[in-house]
PDB file of N, CA and C in Angstrom:
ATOM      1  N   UNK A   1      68.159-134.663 -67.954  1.00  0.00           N
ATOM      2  CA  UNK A   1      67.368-135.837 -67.692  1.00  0.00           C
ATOM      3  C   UNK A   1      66.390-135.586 -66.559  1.00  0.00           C
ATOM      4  N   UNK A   2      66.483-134.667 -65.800  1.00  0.00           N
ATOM      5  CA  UNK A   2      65.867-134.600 -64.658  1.00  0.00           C
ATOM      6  C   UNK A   2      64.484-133.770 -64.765  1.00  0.00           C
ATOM      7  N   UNK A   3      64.971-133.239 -65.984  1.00  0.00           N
ATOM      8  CA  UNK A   3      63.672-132.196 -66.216  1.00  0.00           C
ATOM      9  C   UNK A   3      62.949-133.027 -67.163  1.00  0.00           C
ATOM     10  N   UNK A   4      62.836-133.763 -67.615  1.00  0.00           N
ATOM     11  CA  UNK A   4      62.358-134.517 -68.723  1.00  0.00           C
ATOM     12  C   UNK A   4      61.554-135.923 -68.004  1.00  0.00           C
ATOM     13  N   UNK A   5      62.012-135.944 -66.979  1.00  0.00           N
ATOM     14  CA  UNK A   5      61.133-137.185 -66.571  1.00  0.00           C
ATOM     15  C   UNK A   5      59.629-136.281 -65.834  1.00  0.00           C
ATOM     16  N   UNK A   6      60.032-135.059 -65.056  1.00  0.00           N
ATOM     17  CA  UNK A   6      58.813-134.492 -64.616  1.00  0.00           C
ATOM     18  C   UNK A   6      57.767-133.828 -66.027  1.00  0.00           C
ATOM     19  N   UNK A   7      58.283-133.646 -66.638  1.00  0.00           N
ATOM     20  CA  UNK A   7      57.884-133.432 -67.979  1.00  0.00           C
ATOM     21  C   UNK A   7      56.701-134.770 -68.634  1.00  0.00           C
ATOM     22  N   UNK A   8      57.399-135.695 -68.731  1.00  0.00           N
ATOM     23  CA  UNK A   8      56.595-136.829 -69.039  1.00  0.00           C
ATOM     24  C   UNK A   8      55.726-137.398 -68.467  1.00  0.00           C
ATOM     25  N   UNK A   9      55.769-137.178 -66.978  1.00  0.00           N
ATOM     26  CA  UNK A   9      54.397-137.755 -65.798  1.00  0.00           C
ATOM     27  C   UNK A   9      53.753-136.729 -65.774  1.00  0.00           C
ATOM     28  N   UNK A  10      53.761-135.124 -66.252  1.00  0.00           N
ATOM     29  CA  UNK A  10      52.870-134.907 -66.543  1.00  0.00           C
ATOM     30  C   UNK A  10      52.046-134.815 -67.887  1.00  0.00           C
ATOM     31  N   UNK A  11      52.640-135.314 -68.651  1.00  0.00           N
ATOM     32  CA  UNK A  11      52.162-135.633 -69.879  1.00  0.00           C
ATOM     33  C   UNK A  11      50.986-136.620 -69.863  1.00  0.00           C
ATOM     34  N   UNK A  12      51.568-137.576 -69.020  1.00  0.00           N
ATOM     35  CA  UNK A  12      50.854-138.676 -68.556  1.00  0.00           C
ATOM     36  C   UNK A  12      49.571-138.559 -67.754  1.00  0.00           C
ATOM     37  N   UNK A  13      49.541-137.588 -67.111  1.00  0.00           N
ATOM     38  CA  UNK A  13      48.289-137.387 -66.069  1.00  0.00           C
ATOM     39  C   UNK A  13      47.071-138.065 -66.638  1.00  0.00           C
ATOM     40  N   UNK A  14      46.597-137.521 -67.936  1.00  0.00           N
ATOM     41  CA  UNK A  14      45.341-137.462 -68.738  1.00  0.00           C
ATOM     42  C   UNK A  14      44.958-138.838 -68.723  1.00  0.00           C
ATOM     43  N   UNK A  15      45.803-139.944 -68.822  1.00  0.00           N
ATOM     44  CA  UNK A  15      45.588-140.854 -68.842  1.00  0.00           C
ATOM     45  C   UNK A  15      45.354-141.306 -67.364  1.00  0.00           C
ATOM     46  N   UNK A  16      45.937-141.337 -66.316  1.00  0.00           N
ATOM     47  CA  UNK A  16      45.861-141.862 -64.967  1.00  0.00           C
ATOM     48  C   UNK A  16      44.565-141.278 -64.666  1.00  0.00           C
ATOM     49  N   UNK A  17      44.245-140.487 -64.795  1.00  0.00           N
ATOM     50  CA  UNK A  17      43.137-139.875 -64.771  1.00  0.00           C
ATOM     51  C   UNK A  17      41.423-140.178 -65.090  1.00  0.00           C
ATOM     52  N   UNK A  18      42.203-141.204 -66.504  1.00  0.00           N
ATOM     53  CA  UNK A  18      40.626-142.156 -66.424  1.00  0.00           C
ATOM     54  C   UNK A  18      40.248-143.067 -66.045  1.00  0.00           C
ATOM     55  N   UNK A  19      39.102-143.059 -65.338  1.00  0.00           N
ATOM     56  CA  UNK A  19      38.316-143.869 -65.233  1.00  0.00           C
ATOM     57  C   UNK A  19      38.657-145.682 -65.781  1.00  0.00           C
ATOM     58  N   UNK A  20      38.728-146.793 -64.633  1.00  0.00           N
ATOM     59  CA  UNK A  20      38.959-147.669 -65.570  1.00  0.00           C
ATOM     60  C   UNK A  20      37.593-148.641 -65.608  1.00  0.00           C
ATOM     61  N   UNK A  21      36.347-148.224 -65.172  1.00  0.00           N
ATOM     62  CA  UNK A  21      35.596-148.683 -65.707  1.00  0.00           C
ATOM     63  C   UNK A  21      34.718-148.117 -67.082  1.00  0.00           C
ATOM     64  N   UNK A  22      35.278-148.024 -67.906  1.00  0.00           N
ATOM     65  CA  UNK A  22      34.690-147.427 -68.996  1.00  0.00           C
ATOM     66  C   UNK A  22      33.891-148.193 -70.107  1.00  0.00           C
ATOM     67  N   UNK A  23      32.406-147.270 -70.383  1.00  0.00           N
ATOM     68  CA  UNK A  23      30.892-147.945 -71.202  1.00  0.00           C
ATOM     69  C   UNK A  23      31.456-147.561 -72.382  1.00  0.00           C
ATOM     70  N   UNK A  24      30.886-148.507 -73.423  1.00  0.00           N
ATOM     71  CA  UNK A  24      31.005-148.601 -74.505  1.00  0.00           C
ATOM     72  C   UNK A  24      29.694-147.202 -75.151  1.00  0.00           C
ATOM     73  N   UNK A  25      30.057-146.841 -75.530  1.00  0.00           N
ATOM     74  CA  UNK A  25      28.474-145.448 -76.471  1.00  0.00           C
ATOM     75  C   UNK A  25      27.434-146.278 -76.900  1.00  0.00           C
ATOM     76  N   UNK A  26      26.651-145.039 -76.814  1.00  0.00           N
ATOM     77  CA  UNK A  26      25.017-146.188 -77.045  1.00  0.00           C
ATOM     78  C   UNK A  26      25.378-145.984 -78.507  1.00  0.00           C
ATOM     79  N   UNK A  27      24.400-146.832 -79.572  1.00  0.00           N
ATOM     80  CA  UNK A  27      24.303-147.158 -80.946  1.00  0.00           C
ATOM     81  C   UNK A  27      23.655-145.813 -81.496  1.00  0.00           C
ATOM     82  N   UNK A  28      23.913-145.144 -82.531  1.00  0.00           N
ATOM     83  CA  UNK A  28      23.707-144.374 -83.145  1.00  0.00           C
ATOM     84  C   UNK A  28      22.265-144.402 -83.897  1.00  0.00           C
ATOM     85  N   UNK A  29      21.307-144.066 -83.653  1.00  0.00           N
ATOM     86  CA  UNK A  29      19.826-144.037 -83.791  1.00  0.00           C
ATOM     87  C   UNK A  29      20.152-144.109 -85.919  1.00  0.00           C
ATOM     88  N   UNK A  30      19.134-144.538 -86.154  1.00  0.00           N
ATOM     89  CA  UNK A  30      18.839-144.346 -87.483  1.00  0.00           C
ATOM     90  C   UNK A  30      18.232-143.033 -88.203  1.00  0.00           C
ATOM     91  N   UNK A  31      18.175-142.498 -89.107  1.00  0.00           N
ATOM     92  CA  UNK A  31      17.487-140.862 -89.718  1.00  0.00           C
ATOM     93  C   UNK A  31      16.339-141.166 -89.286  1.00  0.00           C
ATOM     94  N   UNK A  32      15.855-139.955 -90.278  1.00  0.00           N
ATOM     95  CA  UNK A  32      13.860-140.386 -89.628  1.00  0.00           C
ATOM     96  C   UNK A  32      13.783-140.834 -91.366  1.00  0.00           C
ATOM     97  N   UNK A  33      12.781-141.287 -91.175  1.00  0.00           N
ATOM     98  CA  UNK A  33      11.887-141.618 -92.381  1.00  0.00           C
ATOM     99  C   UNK A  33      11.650-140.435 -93.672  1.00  0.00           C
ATOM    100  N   UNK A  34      12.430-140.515 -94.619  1.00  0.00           N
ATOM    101  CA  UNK A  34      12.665-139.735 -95.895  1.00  0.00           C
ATOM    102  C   UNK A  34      13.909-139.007 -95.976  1.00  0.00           C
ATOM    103  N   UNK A  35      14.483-138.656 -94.755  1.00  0.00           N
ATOM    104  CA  UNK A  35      16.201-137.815 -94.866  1.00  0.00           C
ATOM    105  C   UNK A  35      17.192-138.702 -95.896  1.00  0.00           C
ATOM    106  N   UNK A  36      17.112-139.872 -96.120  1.00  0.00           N
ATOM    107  CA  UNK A  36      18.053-140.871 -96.924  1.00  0.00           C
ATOM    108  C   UNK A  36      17.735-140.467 -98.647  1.00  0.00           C
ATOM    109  N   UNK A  37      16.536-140.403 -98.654  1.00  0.00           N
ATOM    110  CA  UNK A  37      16.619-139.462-100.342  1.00  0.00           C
ATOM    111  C   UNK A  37      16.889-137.861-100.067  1.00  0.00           C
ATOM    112  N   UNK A  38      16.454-137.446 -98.930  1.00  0.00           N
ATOM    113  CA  UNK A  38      16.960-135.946 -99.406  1.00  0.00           C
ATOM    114  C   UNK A  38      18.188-136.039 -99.225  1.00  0.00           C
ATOM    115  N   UNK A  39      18.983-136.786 -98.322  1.00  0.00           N
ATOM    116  CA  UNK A  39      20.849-136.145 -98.462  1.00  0.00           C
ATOM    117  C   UNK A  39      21.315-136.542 -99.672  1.00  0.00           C
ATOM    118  N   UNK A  40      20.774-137.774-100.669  1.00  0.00           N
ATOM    119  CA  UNK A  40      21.169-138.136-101.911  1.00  0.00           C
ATOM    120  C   UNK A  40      21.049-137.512-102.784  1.00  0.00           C
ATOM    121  N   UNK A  41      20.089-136.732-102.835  1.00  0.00           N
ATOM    122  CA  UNK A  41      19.137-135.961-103.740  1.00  0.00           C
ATOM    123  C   UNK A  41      20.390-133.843-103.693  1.00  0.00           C
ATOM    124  N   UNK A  42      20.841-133.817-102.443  1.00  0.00           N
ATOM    125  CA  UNK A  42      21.656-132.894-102.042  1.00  0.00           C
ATOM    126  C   UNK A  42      23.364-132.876-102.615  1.00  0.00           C
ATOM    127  N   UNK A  43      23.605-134.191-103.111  1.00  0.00           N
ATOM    128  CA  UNK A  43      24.938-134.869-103.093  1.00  0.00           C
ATOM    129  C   UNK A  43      25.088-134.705-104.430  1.00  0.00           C
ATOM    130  N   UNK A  44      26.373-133.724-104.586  1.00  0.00           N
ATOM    131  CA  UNK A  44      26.648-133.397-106.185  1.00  0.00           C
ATOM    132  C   UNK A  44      27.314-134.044-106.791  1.00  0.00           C
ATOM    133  N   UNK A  45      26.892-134.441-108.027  1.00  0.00           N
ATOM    134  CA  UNK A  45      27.210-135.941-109.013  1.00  0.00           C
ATOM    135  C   UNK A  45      28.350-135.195-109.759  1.00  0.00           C
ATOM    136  N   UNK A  46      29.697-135.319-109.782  1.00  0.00           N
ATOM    137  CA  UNK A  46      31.239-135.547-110.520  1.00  0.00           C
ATOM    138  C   UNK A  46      31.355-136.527-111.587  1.00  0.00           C
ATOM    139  N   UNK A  47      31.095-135.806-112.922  1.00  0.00           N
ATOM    140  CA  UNK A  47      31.331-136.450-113.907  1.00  0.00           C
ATOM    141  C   UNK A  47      32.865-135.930-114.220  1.00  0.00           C
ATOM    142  N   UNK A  48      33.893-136.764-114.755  1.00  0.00           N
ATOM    143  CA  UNK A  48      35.300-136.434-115.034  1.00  0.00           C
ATOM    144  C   UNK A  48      35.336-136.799-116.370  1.00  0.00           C
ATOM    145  N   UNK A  49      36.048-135.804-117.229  1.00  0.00           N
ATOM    146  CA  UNK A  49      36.179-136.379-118.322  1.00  0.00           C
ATOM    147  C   UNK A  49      37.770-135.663-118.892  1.00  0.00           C
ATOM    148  N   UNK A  50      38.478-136.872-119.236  1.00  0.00           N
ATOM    149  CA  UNK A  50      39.969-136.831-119.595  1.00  0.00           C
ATOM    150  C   UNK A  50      39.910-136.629-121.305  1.00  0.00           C
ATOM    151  N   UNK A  51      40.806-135.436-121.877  1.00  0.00           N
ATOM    152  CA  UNK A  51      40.816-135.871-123.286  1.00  0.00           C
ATOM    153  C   UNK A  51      42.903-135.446-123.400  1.00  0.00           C
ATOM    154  N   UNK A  52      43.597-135.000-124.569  1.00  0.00           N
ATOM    155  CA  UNK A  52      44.778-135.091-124.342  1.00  0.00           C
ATOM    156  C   UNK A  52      44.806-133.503-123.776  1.00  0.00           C
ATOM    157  N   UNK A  53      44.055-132.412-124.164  1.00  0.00           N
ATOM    158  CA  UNK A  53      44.306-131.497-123.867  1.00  0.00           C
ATOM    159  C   UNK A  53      44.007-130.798-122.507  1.00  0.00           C
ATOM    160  N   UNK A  54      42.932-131.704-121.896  1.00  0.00           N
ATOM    161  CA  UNK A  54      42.334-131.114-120.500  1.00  0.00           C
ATOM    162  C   UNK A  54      41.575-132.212-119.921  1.00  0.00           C
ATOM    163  N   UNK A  55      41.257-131.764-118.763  1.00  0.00           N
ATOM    164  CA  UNK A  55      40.462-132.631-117.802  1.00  0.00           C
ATOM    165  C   UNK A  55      39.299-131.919-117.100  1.00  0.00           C
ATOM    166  N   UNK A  56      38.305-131.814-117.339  1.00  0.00           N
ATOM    167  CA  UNK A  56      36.929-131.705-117.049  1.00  0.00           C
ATOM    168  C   UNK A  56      36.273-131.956-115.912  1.00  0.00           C
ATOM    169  N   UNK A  57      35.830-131.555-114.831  1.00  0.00           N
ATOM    170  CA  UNK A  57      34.959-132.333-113.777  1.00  0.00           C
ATOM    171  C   UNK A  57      33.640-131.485-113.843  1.00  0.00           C
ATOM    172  N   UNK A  58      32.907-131.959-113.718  1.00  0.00           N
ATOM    173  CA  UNK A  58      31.673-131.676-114.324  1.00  0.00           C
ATOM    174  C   UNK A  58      30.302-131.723-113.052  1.00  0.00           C
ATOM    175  N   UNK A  59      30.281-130.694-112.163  1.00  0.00           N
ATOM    176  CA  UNK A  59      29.353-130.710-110.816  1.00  0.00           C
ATOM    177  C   UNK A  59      28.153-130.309-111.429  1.00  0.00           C
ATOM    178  N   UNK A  60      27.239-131.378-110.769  1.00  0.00           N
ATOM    179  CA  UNK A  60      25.773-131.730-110.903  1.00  0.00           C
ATOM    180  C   UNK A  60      24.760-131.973-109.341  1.00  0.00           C
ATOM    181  N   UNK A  61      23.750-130.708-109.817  1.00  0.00           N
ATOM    182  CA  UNK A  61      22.819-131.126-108.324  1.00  0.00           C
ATOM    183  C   UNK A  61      21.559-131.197-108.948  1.00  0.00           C
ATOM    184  N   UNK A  62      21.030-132.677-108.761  1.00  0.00           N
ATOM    185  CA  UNK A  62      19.581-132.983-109.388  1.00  0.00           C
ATOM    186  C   UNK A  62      20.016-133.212-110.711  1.00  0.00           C
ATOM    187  N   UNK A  63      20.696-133.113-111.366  1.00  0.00           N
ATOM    188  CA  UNK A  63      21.079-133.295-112.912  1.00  0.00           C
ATOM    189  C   UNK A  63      21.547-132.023-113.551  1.00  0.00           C
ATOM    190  N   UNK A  64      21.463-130.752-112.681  1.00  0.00           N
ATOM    191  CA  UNK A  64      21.536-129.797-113.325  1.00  0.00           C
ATOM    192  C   UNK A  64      23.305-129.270-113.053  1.00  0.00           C
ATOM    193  N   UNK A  65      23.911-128.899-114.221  1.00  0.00           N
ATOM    194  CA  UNK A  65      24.963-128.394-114.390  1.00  0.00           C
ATOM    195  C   UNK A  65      25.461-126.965-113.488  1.00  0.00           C
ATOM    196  N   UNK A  66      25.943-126.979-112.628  1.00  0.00           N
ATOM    197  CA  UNK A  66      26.630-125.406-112.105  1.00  0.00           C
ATOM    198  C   UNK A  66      27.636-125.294-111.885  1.00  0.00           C
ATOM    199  N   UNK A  67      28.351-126.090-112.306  1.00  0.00           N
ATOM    200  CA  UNK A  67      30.423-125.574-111.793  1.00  0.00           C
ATOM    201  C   UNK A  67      31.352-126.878-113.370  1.00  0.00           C
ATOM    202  N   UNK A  68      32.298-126.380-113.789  1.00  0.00           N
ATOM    203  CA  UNK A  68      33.189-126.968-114.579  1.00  0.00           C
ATOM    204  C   UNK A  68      34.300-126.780-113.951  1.00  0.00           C
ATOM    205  N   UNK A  69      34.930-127.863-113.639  1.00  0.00           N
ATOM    206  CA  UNK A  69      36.858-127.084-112.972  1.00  0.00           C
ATOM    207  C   UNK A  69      37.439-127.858-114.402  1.00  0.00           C
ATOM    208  N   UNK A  70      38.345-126.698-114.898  1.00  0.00           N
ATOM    209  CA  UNK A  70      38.784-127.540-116.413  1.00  0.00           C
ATOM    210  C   UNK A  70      40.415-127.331-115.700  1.00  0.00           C
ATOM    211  N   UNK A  71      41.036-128.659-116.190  1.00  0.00           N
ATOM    212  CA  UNK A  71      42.888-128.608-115.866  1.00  0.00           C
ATOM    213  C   UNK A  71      43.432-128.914-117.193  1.00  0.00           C
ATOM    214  N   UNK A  72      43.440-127.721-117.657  1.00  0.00           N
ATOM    215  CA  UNK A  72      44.535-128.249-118.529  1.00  0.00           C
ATOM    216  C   UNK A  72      45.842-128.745-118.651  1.00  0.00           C
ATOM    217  N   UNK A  73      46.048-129.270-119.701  1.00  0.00           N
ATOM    218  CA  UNK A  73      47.253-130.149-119.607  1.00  0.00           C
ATOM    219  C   UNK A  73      48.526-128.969-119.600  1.00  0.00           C
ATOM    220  N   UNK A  74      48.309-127.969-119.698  1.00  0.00           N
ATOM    221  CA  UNK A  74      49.512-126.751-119.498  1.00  0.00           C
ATOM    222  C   UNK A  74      48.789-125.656-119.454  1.00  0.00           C
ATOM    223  N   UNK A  75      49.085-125.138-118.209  1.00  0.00           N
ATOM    224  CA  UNK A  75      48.234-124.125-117.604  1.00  0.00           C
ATOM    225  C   UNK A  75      47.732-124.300-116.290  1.00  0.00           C
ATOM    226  N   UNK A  76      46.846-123.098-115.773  1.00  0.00           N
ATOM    227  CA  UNK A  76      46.495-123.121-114.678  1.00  0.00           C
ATOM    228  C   UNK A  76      45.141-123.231-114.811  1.00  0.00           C
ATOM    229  N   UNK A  77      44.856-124.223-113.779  1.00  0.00           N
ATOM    230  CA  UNK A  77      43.350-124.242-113.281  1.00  0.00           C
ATOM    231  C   UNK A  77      42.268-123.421-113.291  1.00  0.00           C
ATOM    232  N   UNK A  78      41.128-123.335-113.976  1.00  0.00           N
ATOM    233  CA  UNK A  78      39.932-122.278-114.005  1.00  0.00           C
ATOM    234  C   UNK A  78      38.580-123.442-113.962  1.00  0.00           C
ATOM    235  N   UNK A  79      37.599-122.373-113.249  1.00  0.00           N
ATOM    236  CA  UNK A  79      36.387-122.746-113.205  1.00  0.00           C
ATOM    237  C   UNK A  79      35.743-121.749-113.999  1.00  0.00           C
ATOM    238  N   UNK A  80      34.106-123.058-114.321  1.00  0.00           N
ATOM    239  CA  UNK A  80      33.291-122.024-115.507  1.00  0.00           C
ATOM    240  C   UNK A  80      32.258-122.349-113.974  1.00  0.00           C
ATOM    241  N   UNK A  81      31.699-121.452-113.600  1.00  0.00           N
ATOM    242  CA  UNK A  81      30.150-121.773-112.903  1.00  0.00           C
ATOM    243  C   UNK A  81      29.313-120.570-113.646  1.00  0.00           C
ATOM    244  N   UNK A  82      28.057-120.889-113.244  1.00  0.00           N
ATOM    245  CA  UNK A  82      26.830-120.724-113.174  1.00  0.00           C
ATOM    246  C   UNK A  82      26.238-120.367-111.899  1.00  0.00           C
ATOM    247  N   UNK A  83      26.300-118.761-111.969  1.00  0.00           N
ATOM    248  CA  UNK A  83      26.197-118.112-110.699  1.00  0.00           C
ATOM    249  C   UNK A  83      25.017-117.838-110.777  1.00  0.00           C
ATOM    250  N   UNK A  84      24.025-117.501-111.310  1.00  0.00           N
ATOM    251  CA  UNK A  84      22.400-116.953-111.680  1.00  0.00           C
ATOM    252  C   UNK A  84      21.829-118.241-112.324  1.00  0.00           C
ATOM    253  N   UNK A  85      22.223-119.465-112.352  1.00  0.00           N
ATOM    254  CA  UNK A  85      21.210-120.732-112.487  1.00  0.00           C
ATOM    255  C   UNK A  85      20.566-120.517-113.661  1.00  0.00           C
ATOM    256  N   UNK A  86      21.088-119.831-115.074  1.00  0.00           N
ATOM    257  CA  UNK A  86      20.389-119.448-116.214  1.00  0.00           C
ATOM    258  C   UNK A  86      20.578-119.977-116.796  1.00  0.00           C
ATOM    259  N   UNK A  87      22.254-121.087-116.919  1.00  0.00           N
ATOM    260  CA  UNK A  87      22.781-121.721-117.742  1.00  0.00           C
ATOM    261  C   UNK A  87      23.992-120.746-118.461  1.00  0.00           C
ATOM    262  N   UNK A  88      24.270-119.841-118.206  1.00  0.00           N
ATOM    263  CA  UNK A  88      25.278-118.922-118.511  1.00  0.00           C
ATOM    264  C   UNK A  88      26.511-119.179-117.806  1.00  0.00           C
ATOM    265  N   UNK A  89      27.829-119.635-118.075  1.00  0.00           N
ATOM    266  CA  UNK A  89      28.709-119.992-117.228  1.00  0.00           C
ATOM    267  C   UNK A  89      29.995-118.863-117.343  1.00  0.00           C
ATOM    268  N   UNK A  90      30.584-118.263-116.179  1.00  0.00           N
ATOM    269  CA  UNK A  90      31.442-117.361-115.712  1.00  0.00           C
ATOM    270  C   UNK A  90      32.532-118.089-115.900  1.00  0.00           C
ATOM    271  N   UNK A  91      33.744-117.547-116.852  1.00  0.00           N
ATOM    272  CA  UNK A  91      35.084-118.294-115.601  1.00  0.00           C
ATOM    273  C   UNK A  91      35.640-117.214-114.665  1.00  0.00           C
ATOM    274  N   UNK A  92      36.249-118.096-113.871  1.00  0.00           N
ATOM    275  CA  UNK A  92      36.339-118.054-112.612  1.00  0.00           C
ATOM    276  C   UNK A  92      37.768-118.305-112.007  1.00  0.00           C
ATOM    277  N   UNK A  93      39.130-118.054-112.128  1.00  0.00           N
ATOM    278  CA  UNK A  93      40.218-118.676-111.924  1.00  0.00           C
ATOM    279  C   UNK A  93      39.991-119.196-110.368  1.00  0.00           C
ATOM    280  N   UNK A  94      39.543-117.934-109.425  1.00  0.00           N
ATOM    281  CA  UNK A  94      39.176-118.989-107.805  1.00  0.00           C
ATOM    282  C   UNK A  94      38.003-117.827-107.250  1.00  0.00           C
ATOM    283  N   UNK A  95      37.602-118.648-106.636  1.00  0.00           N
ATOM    284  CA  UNK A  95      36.361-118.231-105.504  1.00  0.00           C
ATOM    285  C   UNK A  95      36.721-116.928-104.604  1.00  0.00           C
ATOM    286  N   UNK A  96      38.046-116.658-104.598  1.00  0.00           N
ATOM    287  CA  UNK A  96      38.075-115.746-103.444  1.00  0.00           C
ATOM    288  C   UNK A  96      37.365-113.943-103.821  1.00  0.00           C
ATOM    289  N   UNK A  97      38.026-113.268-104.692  1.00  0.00           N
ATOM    290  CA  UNK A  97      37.192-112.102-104.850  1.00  0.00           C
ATOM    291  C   UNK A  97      35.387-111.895-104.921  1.00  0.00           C
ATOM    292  N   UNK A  98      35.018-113.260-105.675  1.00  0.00           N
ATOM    293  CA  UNK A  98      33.808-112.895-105.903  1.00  0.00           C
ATOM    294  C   UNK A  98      32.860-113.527-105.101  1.00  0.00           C
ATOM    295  N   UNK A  99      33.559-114.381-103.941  1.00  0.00           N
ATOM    296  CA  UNK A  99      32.741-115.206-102.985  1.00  0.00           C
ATOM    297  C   UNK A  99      32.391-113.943-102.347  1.00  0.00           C
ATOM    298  N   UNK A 100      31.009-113.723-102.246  1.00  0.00           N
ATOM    299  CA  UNK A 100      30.181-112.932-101.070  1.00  0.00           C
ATOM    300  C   UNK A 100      29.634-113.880 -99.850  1.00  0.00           C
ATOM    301  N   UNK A 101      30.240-113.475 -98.670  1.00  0.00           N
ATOM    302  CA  UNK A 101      29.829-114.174 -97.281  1.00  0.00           C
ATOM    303  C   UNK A 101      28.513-113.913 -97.099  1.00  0.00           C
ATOM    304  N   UNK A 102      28.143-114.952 -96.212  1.00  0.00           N
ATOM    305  CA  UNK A 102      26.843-114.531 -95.687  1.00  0.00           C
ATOM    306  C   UNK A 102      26.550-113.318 -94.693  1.00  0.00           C
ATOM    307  N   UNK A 103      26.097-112.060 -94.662  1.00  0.00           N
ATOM    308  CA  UNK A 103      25.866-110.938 -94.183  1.00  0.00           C
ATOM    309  C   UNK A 103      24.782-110.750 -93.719  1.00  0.00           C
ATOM    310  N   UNK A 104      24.308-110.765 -92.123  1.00  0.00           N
ATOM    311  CA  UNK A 104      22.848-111.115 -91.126  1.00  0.00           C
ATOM    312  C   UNK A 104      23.036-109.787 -90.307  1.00  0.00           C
ATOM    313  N   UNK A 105      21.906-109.219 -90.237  1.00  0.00           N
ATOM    314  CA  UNK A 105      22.071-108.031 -88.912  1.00  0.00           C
ATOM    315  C   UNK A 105      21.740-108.418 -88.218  1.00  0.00           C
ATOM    316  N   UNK A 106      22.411-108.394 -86.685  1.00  0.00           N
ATOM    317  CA  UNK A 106      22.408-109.498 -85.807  1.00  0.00           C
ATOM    318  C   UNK A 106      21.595-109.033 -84.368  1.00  0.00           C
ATOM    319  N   UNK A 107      21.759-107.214 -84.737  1.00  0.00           N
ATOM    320  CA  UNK A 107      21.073-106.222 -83.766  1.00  0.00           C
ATOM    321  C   UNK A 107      21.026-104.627 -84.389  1.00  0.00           C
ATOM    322  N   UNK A 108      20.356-104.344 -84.350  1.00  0.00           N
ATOM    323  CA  UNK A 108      20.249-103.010 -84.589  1.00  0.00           C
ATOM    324  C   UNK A 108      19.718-101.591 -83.567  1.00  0.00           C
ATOM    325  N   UNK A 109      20.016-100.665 -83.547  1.00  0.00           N
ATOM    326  CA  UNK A 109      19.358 -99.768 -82.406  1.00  0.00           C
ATOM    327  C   UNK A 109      18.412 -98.890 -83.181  1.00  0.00           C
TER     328      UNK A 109
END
């Protein structure tokens, strides 16, 4: 018990510690003028579609098709994307082997 109460007042510090006159944050400014269609315009449209054998989600940017995640009703999860924007779709069981990171030379001699 003895170690547990010094334990807890300092747990407590963080709080004794503030300030008790404390300001409310200023109001959060509005975008600028046109950012409200481009983040919409950025925001990929999820069409889902259920039948008995699978389930479909269907990613859309601008209207255009680039990713399918299909679940079937027995089985494991695969994606079809559209890696070259040709309309040709890959499957894909997951992102990890064929995800290429972004690679910047940051200095060179």
């Amino acid at each position: 018990m003895r170690r547990i109460i010094p334990l807890l007042m300092l747990a407590a510090l963080p709080v004794w510690a503030q300030q008790g006159d404390l300001q409310p944050l200023p109001a959060v400014p509005p975008p600028p003028p046109g950012m409200e269609a481009f983040d919409a315009a950025l925001e990929p449209q999820v069409n889902i579609v259920k039948t008995e054998k699978e389930t479909r989600e269907e990613f859309r940017i601008k209207g255009k098709l680039y990713m399918v995640k299909v679940t079937p009703s027995i089985g494991k999860t695969y994606y079809l994307v559209d890696r070259q924007g040709d309309g040709n779709f890959i499957e894909s069981d997951t992102f990890g082997p064929n995800v290429k990171p972004p690679m910047w030379i940051l200095h060179s001699w």
